[in-house]
N, C-alpha and C. Protein backbone atom coordinates (compact mmCIF):
# COMPACT_ATOMS: atom_id res chain seq x y z
N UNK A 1 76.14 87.98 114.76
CA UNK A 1 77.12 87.26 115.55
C UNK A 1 77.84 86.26 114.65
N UNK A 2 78.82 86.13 114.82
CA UNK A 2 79.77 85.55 113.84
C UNK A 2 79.69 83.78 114.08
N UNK A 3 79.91 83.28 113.46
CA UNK A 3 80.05 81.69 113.33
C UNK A 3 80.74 81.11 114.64
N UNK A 4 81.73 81.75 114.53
CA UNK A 4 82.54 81.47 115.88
C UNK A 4 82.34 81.58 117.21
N UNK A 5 81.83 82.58 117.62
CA UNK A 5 81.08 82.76 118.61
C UNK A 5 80.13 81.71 119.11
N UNK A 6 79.00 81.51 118.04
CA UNK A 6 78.40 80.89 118.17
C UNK A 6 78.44 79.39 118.61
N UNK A 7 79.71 78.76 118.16
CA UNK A 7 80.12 77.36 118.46
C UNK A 7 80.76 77.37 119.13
N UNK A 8 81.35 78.62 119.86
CA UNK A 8 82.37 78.56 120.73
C UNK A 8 82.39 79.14 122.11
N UNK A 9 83.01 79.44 122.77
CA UNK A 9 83.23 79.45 123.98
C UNK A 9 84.47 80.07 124.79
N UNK A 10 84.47 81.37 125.30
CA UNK A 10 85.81 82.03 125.48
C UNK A 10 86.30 81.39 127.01
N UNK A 11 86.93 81.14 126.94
CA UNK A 11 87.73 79.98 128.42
C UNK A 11 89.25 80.98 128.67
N UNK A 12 89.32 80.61 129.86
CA UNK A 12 90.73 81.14 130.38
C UNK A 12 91.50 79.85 129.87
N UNK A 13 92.47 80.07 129.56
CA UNK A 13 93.92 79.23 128.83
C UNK A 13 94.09 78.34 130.14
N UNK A 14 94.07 78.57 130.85
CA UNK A 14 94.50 77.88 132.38
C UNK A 14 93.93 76.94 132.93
N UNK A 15 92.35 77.10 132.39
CA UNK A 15 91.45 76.49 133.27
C UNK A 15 91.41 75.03 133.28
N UNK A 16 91.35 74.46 133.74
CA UNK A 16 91.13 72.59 134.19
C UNK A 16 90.41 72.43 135.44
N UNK A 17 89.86 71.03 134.84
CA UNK A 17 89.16 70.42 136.32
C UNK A 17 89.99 70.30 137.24
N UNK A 18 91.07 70.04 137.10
CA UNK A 18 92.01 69.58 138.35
C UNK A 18 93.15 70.92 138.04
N UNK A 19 93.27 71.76 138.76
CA UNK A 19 94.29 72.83 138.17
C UNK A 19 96.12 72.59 138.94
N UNK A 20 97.05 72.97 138.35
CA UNK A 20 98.22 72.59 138.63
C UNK A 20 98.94 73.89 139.71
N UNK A 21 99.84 73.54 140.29
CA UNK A 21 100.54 75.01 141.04
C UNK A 21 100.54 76.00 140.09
N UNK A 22 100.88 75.70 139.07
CA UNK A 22 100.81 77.09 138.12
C UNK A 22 99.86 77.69 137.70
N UNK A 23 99.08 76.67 137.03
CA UNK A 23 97.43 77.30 136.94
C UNK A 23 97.37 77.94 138.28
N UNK A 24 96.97 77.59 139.47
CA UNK A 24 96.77 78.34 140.45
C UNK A 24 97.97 79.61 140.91
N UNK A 25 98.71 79.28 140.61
CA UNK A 25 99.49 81.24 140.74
C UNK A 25 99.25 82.08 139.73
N UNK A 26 98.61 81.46 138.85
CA UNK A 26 98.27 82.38 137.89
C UNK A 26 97.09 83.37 138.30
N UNK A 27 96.33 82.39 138.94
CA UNK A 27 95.13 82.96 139.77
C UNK A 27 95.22 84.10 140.66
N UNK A 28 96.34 83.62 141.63
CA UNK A 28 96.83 84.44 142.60
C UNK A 28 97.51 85.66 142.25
N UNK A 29 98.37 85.90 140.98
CA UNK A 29 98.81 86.98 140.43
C UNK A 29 97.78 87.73 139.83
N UNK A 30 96.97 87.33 139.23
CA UNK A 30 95.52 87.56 138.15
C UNK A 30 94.89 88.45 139.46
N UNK A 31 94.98 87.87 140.74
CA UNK A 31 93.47 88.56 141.22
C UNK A 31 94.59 89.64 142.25
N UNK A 32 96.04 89.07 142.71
CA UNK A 32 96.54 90.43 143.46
C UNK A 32 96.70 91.64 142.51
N UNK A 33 96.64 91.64 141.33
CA UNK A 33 96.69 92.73 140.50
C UNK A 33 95.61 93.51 140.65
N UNK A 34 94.16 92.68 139.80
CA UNK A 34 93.15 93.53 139.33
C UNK A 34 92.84 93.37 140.60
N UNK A 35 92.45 94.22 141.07
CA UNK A 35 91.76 94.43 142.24
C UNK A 35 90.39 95.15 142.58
N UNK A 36 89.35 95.03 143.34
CA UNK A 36 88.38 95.82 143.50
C UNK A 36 88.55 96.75 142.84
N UNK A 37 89.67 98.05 143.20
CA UNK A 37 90.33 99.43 143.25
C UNK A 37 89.93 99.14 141.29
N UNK A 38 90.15 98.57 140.85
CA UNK A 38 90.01 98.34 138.85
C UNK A 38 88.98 98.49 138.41
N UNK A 39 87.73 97.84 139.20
CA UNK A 39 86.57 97.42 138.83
C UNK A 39 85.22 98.79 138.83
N UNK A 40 84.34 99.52 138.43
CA UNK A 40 83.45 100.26 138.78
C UNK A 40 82.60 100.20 139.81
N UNK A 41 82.65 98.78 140.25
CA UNK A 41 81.35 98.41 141.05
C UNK A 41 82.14 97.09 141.82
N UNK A 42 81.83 96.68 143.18
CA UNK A 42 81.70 95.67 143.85
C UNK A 42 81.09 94.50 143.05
N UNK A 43 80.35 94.84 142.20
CA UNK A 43 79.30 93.48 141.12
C UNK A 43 80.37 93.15 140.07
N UNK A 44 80.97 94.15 139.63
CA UNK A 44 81.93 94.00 138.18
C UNK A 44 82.98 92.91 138.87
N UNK A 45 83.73 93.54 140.13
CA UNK A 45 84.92 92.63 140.44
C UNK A 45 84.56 91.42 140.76
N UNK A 46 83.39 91.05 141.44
CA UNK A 46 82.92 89.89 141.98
C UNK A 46 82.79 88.85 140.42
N UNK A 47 81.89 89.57 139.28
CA UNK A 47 81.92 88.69 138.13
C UNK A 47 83.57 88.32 137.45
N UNK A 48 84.41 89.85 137.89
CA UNK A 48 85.57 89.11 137.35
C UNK A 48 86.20 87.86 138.12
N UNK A 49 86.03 88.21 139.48
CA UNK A 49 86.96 86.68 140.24
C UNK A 49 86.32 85.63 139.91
N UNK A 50 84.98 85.47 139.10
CA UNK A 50 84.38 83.64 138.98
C UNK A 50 84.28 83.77 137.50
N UNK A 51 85.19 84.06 136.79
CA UNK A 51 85.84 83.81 135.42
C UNK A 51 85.74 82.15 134.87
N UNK A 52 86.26 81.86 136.12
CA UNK A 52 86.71 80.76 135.69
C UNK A 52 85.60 79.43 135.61
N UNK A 53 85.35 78.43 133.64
CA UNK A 53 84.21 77.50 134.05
C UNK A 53 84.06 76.69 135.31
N UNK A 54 84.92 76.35 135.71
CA UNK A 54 84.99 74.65 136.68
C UNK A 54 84.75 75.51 138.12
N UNK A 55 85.37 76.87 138.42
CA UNK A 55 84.85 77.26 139.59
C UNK A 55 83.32 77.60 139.43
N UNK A 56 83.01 78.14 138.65
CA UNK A 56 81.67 78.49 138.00
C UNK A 56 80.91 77.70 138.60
N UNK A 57 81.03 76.48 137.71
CA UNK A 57 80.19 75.10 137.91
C UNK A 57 80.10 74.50 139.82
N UNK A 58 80.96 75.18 140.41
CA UNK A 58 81.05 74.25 141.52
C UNK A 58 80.53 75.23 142.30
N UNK A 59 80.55 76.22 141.93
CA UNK A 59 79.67 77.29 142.78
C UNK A 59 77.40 77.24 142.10
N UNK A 60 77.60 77.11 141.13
CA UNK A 60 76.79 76.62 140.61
C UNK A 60 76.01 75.31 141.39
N UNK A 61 76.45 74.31 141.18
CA UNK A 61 76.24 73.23 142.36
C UNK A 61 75.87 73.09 143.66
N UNK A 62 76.92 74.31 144.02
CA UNK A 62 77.01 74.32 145.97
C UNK A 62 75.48 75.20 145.54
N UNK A 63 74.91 76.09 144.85
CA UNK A 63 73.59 77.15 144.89
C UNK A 63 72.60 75.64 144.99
N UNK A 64 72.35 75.15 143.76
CA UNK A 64 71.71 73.99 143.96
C UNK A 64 71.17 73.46 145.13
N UNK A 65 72.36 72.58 145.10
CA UNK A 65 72.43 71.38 146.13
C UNK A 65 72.14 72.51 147.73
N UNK A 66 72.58 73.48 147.81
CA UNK A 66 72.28 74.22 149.38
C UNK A 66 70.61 74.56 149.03
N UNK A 67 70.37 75.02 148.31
CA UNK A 67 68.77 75.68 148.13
C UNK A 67 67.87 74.15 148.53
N UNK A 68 68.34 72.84 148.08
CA UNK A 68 67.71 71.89 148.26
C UNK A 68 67.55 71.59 149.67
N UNK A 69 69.02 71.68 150.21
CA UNK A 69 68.80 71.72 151.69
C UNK A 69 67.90 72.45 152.50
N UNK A 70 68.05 74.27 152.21
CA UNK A 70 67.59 75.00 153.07
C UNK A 70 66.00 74.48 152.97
N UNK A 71 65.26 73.98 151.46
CA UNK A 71 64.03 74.11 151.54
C UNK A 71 63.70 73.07 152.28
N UNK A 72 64.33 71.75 152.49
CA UNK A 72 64.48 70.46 153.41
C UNK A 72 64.40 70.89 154.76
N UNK A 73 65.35 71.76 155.05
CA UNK A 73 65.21 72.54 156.55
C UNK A 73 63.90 73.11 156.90
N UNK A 74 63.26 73.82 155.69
CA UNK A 74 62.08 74.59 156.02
C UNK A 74 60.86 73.58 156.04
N UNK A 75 60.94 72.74 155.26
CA UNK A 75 59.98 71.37 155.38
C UNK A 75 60.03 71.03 157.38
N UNK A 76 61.11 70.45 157.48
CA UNK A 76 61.73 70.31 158.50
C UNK A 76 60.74 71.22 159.78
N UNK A 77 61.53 72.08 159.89
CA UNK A 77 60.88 73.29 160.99
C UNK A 77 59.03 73.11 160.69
N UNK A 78 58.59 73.19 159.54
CA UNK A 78 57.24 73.20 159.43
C UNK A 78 56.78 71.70 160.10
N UNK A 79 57.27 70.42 160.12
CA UNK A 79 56.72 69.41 160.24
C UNK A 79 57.32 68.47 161.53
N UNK A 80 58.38 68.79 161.76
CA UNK A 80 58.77 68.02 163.02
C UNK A 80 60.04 68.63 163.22
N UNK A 81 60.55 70.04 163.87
CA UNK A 81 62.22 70.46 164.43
C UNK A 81 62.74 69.23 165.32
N UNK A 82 63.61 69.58 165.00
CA UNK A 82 64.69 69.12 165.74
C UNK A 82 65.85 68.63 165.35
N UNK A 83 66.44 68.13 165.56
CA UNK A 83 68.17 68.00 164.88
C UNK A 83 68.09 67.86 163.79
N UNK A 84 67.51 66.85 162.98
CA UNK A 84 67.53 67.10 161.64
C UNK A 84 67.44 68.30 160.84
N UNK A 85 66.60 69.32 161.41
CA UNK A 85 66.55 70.69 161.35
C UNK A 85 67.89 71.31 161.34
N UNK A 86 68.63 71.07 162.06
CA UNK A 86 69.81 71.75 162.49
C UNK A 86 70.88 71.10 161.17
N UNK A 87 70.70 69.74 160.71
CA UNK A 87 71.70 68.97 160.14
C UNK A 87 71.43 69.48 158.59
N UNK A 88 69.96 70.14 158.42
CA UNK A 88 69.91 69.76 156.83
C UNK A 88 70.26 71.53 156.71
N UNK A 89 70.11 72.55 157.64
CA UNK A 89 70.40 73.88 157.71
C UNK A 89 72.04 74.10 157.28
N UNK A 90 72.85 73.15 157.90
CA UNK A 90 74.54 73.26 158.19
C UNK A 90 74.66 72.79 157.03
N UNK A 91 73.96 71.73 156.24
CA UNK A 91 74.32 71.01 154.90
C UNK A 91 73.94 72.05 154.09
N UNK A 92 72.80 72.85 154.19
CA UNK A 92 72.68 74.14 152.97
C UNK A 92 73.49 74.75 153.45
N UNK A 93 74.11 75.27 154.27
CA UNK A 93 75.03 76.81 154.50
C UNK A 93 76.74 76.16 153.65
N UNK A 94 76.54 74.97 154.01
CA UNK A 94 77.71 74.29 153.23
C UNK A 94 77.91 74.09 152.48
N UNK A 95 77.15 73.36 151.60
CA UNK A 95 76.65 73.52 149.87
C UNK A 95 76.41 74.81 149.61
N UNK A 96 75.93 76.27 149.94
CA UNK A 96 75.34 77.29 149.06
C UNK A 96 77.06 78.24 149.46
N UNK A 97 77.61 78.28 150.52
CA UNK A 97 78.46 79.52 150.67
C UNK A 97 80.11 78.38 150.58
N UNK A 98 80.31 77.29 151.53
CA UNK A 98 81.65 76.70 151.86
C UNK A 98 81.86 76.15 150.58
N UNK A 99 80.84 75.37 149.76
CA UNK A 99 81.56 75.22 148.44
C UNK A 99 82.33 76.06 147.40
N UNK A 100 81.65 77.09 147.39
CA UNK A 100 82.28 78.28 146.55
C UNK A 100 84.00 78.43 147.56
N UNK A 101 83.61 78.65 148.56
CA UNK A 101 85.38 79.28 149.17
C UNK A 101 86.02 78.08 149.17
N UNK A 102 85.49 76.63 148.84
CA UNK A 102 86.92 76.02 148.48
C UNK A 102 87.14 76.01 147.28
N UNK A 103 86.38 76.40 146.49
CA UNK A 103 87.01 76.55 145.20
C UNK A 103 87.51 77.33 144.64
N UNK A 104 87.81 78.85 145.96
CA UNK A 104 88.49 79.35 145.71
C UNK A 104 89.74 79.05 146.11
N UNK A 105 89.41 78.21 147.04
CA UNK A 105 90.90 77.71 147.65
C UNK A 105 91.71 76.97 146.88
N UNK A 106 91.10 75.76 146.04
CA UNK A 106 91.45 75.52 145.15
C UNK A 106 91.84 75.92 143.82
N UNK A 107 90.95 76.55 143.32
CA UNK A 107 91.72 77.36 142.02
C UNK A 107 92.50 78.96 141.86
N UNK A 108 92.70 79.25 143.30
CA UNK A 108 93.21 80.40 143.02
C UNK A 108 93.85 80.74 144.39
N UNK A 109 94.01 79.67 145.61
CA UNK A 109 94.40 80.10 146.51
C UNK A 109 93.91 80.83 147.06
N UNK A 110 92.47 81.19 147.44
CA UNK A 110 91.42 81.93 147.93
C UNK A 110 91.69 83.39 147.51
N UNK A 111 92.38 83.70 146.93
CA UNK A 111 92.47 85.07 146.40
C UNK A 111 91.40 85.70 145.50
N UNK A 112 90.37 84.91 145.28
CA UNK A 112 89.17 85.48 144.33
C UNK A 112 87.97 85.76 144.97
N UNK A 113 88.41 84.91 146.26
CA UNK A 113 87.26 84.94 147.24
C UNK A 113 86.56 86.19 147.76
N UNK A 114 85.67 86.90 148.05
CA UNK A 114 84.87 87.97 148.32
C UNK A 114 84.89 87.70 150.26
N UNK A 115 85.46 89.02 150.76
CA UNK A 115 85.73 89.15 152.06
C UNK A 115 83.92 89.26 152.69
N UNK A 116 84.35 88.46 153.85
CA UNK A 116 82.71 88.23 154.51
C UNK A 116 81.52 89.13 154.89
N UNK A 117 82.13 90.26 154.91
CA UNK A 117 81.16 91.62 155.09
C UNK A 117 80.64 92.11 153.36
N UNK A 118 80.96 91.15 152.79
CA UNK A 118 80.11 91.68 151.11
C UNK A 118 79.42 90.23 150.98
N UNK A 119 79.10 89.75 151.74
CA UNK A 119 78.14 88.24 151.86
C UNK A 119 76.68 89.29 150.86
N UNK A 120 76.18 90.12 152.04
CA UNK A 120 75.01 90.34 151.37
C UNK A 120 74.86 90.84 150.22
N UNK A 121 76.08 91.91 149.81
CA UNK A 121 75.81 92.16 148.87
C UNK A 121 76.60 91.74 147.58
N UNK A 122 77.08 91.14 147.76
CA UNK A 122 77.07 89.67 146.80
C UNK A 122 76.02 88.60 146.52
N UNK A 123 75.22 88.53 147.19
CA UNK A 123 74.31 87.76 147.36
C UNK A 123 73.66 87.35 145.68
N UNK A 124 73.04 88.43 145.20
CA UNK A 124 72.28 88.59 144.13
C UNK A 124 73.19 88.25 143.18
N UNK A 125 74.51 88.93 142.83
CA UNK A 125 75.42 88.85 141.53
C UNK A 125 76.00 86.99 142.11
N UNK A 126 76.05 86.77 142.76
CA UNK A 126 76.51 85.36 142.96
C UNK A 126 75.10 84.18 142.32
N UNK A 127 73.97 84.52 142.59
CA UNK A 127 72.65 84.02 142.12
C UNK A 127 72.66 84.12 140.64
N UNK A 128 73.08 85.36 140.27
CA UNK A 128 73.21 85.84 138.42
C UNK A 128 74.26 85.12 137.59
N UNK A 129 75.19 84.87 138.13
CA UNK A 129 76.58 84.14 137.65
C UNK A 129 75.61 82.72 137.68
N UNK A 130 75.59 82.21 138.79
CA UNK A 130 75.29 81.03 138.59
C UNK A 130 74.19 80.58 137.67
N UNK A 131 73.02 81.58 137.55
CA UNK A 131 71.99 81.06 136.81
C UNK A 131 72.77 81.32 135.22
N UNK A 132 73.34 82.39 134.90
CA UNK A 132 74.32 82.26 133.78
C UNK A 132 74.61 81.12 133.32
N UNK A 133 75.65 80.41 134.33
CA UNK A 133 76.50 79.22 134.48
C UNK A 133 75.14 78.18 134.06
N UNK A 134 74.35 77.90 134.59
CA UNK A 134 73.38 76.67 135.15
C UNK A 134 72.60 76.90 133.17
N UNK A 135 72.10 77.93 132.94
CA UNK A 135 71.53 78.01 131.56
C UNK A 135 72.44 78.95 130.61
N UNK A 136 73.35 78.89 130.51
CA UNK A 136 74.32 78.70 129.36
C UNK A 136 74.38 79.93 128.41
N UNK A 137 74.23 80.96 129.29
CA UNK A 137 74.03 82.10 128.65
C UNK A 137 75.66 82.79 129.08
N UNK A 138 76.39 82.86 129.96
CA UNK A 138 77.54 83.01 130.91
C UNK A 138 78.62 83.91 129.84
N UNK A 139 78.95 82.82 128.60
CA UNK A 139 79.67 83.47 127.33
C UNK A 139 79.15 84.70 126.78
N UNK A 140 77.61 84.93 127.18
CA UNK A 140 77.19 86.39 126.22
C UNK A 140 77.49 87.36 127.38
N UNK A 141 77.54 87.28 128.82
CA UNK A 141 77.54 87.81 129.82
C UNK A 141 79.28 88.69 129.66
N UNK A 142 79.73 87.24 129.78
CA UNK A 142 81.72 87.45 129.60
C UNK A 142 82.01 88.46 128.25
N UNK A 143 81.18 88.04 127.10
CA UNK A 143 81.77 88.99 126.18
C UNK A 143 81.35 90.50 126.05
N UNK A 144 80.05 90.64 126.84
CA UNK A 144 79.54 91.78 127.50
C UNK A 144 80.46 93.01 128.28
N UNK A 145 81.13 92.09 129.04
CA UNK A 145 81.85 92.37 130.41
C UNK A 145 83.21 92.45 129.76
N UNK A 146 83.41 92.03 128.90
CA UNK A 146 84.76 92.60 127.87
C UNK A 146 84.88 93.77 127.10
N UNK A 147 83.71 94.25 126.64
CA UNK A 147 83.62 95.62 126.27
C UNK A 147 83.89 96.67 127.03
N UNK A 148 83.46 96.32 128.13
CA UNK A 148 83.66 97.10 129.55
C UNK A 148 84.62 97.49 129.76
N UNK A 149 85.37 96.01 130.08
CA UNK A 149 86.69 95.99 130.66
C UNK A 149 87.68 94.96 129.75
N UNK A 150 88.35 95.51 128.75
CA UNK A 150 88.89 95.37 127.59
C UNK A 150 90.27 94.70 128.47
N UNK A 151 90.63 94.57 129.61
CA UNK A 151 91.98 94.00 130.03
C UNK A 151 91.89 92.54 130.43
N UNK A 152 90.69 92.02 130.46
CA UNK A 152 89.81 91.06 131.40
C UNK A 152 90.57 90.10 130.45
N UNK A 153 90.40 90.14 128.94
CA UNK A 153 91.01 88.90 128.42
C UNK A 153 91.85 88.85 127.79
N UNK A 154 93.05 89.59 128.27
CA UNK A 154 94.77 89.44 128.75
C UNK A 154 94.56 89.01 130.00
N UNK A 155 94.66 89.21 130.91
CA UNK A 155 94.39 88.91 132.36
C UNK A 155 93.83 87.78 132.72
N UNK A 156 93.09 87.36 131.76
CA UNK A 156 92.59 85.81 132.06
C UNK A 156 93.06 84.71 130.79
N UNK A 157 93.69 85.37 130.43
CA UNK A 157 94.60 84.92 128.58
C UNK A 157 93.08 83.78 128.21
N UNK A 158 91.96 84.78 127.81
CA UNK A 158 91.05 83.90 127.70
C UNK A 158 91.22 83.57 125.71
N UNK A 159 90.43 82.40 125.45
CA UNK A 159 91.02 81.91 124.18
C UNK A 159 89.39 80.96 124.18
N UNK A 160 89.35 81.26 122.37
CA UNK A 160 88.06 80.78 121.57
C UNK A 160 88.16 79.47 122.10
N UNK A 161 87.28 78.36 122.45
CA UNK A 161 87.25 76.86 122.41
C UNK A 161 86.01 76.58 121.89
N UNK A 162 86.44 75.87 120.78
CA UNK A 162 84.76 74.74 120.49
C UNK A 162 84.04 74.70 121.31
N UNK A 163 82.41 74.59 120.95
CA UNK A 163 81.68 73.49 122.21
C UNK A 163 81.89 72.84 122.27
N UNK A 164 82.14 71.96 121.03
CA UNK A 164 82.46 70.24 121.23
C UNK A 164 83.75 69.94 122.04
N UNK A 165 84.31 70.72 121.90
CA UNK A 165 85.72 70.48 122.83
C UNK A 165 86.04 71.16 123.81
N UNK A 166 85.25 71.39 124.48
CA UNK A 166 85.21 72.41 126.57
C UNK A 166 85.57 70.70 127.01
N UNK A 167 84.74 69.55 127.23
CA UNK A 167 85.53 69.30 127.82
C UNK A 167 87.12 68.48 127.91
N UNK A 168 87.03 68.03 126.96
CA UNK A 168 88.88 67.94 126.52
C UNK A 168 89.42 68.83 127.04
N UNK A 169 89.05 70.11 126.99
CA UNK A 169 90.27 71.29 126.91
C UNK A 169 90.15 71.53 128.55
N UNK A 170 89.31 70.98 129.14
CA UNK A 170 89.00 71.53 130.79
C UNK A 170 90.05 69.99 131.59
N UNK A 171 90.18 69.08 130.27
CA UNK A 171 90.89 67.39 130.78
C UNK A 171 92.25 67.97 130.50
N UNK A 172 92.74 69.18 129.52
CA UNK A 172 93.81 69.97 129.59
C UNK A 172 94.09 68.52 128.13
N UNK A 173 93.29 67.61 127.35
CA UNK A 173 93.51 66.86 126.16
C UNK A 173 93.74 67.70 125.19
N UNK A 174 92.67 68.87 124.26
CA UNK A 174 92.46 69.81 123.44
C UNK A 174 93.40 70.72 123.73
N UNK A 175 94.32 71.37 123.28
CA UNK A 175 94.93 72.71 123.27
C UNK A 175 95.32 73.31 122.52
N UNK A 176 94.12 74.42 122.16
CA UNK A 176 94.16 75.46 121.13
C UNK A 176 95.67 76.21 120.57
């Protein structure tokens, strides 16, 4: 593996914490194109629509922070039901699934978003991304998934970034 690789980090050109109308139509053109119909598998397209780090991370988070809940809920039901039961259940379904769809709403105008009848079977590849994301393996995954599908980075105009500089370049400071 080459030097570069190694210190680096393939990012979509677009990506920011805070993304602009354009960043986001880019999204929206990016995902009305490639479509399921591109992909081999329901798993392939799903890894292509969460390309992006900062959605990554916030889907990443919502897994977290909801798993904390649901097991709070299950504490819950085991030791005393009742509303709190109900409150810490709605706070995991909100953190593990509503965080992800606003960030699709946000970075792409929900166009990356996975229609509600592939909940389940999304389930697992949404768990895999994130543990990717969460232990930092995600870049060997992406350059994996480029061999595959050799259009993925035109389509996401993805571009080498330092480690040391993801986050500058996500503050849109750094630009390669």
């Amino acid at each position: 593996m080459s030097g570069e690789v190694k210190n680096s980090l393939l990012l979509p050109r677009a990506s920011r914490f805070i993304p602009n109308a354009s960043h986001r139509q880019e999204g929206v053109k990016r995902n009305s194109y490639y479509r399921r119909e591109h992909f081999n598998s329901l798993e392939d397209w799903f890894f292509y629509t969460h390309i992006d780090p900062v959605q990554r991370l916030i889907h990443a988070i919502g897994m977290v922070l909801g798993l904390l809940f649901f097991c709070v809920c299950f504490y819950s039901v085991i030791s005393s039901p009742g509303i709190l039961t109900f409150l810490y259940y709605t706070l995991g379904a909100f953190f593990y699934y509503v965080s992800g769809i606003i960030s699709h709403q946000f970075y792409d105008n929900g166009t990356g978003r996975s229609h509600p009848k592939y909940l389940l079977a999304t389930f697992i590849p949404v768990i895999k991304i994130n543990l990717a994301t969460s232990f930092g393996y995600y870049d060997r995954e992406l350059r994996e998934f480029i061999k595959k599908y050799p259009f993925v980075k035109e389509a996401y105009d993805l571009v080498e970034i330092p480690k040391d500089k993801v986050t500058l370049f996500l503050r849109g400071i750094y630009i390669p």
